[in-house]
N, C-alpha and C. Protein backbone atom coordinates (compact mmCIF):
# COMPACT_ATOMS: atom_id res chain seq x y z
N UNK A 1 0.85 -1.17 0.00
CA UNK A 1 0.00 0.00 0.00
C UNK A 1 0.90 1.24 0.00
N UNK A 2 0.59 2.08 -1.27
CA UNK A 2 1.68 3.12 -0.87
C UNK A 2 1.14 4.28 0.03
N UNK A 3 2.38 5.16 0.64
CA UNK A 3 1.48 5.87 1.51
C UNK A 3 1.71 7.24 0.89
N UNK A 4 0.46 7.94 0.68
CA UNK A 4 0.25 9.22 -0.01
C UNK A 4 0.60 10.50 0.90
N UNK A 5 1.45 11.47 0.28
CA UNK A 5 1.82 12.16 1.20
C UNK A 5 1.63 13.88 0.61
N UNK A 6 0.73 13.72 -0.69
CA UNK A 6 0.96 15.02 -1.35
C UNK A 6 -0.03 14.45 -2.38
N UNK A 7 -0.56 15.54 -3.37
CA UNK A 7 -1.40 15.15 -4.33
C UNK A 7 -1.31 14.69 -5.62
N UNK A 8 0.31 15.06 -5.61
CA UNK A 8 0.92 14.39 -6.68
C UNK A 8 1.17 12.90 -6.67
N UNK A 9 1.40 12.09 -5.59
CA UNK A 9 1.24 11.06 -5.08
C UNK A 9 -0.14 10.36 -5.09
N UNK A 10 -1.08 11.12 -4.63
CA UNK A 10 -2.24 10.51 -4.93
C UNK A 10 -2.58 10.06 -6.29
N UNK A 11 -2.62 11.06 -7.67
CA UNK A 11 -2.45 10.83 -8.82
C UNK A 11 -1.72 10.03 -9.43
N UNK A 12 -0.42 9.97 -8.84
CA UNK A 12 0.30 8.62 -9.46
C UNK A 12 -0.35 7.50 -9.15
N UNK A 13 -0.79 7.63 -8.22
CA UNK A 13 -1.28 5.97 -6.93
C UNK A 13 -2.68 5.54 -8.22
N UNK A 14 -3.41 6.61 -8.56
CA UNK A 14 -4.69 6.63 -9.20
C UNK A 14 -4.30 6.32 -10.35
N UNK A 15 -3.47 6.61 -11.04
CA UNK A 15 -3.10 6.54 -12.61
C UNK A 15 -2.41 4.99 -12.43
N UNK A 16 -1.60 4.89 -11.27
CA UNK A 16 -1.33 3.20 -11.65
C UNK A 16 -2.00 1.56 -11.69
N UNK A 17 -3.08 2.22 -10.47
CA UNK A 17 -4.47 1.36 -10.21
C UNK A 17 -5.13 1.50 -11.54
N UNK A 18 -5.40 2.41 -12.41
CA UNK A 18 -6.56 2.68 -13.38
C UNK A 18 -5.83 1.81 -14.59
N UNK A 19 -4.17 1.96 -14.85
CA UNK A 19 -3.68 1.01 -15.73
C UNK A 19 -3.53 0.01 -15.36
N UNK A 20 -3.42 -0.64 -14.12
CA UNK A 20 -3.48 -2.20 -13.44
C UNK A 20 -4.53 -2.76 -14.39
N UNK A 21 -5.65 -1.91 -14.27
CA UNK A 21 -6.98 -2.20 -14.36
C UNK A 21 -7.13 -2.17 -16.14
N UNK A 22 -6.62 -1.67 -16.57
CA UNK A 22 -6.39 -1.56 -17.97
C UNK A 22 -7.70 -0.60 -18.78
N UNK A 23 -8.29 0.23 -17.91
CA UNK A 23 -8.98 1.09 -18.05
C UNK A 23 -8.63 2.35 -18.06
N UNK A 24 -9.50 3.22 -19.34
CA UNK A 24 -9.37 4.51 -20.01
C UNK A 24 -9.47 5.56 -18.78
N UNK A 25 -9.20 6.52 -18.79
CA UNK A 25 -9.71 8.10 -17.78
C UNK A 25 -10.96 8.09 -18.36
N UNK A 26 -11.46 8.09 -19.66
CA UNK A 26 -13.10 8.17 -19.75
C UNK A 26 -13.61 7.19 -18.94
N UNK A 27 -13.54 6.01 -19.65
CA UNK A 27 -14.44 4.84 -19.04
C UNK A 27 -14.27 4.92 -17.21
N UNK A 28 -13.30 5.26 -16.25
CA UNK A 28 -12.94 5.71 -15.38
C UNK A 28 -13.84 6.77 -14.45
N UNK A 29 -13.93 7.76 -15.50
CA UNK A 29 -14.38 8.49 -15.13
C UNK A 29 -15.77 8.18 -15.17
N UNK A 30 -16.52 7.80 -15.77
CA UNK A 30 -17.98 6.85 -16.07
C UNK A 30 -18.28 6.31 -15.19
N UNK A 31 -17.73 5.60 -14.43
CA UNK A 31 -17.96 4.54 -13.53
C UNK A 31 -17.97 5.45 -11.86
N UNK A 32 -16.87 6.35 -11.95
CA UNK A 32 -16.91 7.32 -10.86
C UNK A 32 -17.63 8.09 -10.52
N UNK A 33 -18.38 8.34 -11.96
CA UNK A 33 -19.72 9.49 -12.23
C UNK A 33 -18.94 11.25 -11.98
N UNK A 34 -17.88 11.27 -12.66
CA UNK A 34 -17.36 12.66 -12.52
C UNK A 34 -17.12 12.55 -13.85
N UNK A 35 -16.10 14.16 -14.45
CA UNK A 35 -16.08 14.29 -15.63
C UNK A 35 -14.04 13.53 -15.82
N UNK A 36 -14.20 13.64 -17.29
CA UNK A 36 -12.87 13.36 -17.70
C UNK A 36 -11.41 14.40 -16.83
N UNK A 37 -12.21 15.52 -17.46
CA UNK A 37 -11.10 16.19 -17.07
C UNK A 37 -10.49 15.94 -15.35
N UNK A 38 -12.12 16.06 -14.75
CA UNK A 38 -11.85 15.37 -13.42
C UNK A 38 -10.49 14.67 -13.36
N UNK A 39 -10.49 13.45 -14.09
CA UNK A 39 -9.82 12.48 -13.48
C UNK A 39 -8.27 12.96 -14.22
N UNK A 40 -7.87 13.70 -14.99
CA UNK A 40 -6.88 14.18 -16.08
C UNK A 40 -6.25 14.82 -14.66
N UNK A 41 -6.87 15.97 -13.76
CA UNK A 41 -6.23 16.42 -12.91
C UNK A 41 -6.26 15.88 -12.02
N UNK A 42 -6.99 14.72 -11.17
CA UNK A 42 -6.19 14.26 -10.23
C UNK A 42 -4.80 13.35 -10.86
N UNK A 43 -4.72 12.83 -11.60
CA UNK A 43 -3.52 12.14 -12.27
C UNK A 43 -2.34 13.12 -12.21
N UNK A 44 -2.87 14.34 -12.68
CA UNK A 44 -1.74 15.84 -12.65
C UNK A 44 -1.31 16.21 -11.59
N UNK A 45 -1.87 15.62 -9.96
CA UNK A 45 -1.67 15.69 -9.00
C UNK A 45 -2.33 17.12 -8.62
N UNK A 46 -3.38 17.95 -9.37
CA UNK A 46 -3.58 19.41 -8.73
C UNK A 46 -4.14 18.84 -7.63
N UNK A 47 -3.87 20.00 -6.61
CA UNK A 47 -3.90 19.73 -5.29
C UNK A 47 -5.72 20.71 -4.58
N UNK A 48 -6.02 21.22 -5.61
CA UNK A 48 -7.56 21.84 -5.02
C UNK A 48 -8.61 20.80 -6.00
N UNK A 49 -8.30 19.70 -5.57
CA UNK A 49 -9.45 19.11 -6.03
C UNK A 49 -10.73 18.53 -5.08
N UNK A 50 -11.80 18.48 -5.65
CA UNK A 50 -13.06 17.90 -4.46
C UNK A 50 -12.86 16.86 -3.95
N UNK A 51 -12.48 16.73 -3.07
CA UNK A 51 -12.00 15.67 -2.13
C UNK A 51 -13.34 14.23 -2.28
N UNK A 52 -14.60 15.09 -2.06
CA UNK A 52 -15.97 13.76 -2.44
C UNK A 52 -15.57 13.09 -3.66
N UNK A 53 -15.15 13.91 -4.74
CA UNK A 53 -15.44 13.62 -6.37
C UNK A 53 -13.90 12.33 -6.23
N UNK A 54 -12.62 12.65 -5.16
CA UNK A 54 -12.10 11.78 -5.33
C UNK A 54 -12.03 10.62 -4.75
N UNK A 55 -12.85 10.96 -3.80
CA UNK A 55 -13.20 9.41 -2.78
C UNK A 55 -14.32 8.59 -4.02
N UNK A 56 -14.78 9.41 -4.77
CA UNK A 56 -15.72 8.36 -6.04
C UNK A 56 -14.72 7.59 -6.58
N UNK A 57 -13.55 8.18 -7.32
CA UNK A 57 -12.75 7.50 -8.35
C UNK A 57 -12.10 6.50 -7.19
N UNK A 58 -11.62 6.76 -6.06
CA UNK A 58 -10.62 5.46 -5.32
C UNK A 58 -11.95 4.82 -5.22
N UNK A 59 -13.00 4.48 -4.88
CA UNK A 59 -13.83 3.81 -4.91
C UNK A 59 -14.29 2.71 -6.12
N UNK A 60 -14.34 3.48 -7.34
CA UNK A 60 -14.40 3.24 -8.58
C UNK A 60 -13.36 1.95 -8.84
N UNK A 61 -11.99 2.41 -7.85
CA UNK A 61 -11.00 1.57 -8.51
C UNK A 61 -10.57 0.67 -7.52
N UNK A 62 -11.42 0.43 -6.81
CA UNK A 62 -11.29 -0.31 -5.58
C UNK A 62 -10.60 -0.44 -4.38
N UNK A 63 -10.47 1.03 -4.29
CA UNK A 63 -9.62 1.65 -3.30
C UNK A 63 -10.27 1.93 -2.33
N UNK A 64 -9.43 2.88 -1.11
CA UNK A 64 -10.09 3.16 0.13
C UNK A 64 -9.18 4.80 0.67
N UNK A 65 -9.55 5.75 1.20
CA UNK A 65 -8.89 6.39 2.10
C UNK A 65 -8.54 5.91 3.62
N UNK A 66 -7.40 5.84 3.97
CA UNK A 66 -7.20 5.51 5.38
C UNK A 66 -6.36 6.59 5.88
N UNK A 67 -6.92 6.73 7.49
CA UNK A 67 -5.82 7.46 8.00
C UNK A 67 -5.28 7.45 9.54
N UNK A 68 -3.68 7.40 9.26
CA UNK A 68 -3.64 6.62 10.33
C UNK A 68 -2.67 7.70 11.15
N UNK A 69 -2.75 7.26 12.42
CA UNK A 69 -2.32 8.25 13.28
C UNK A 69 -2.80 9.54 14.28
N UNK A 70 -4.22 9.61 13.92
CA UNK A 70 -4.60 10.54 14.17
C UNK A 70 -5.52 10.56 15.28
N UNK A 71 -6.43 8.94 15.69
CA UNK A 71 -6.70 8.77 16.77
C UNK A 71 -6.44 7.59 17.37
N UNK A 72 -6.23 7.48 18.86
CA UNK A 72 -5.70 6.76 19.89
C UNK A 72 -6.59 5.38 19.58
């Protein structure tokens, strides 16, 4: 599991799951129910993106947010 530490990281993490998967940023994005471009910039790593719209795509790709450390 890699651990994400920036948003550029997240995007890589997303762009390598989505080619695991051997699936397009459209078809991707389809399944996430956001737009293309959506998914073009989280891959780009921009860092003001809707945090909901990206918990769709890790979802989409059978992912999860975790976070650890923060309570006892």
């Amino acid at each position: 599991m890699p651990i994400i530490q920036s948003a550029t990281d997240l995007g890589k993490a997303t762009r390598a799951a989505r080619k695991r998967l051997g699936i397009t940023q459209p078809q991707l994005a389809l399944a996430a129910g956001v737009g293309v471009r959506f998914i073009v910039e989280l891959e780009a790593g921009k860092p003001s993106l809707r945090l909901s719209s990206a918990l769709k795509v890790l979802d989409a790709l059978g992912g999860r947010l975790s976070v650890d450390g923060l309570i006892d």
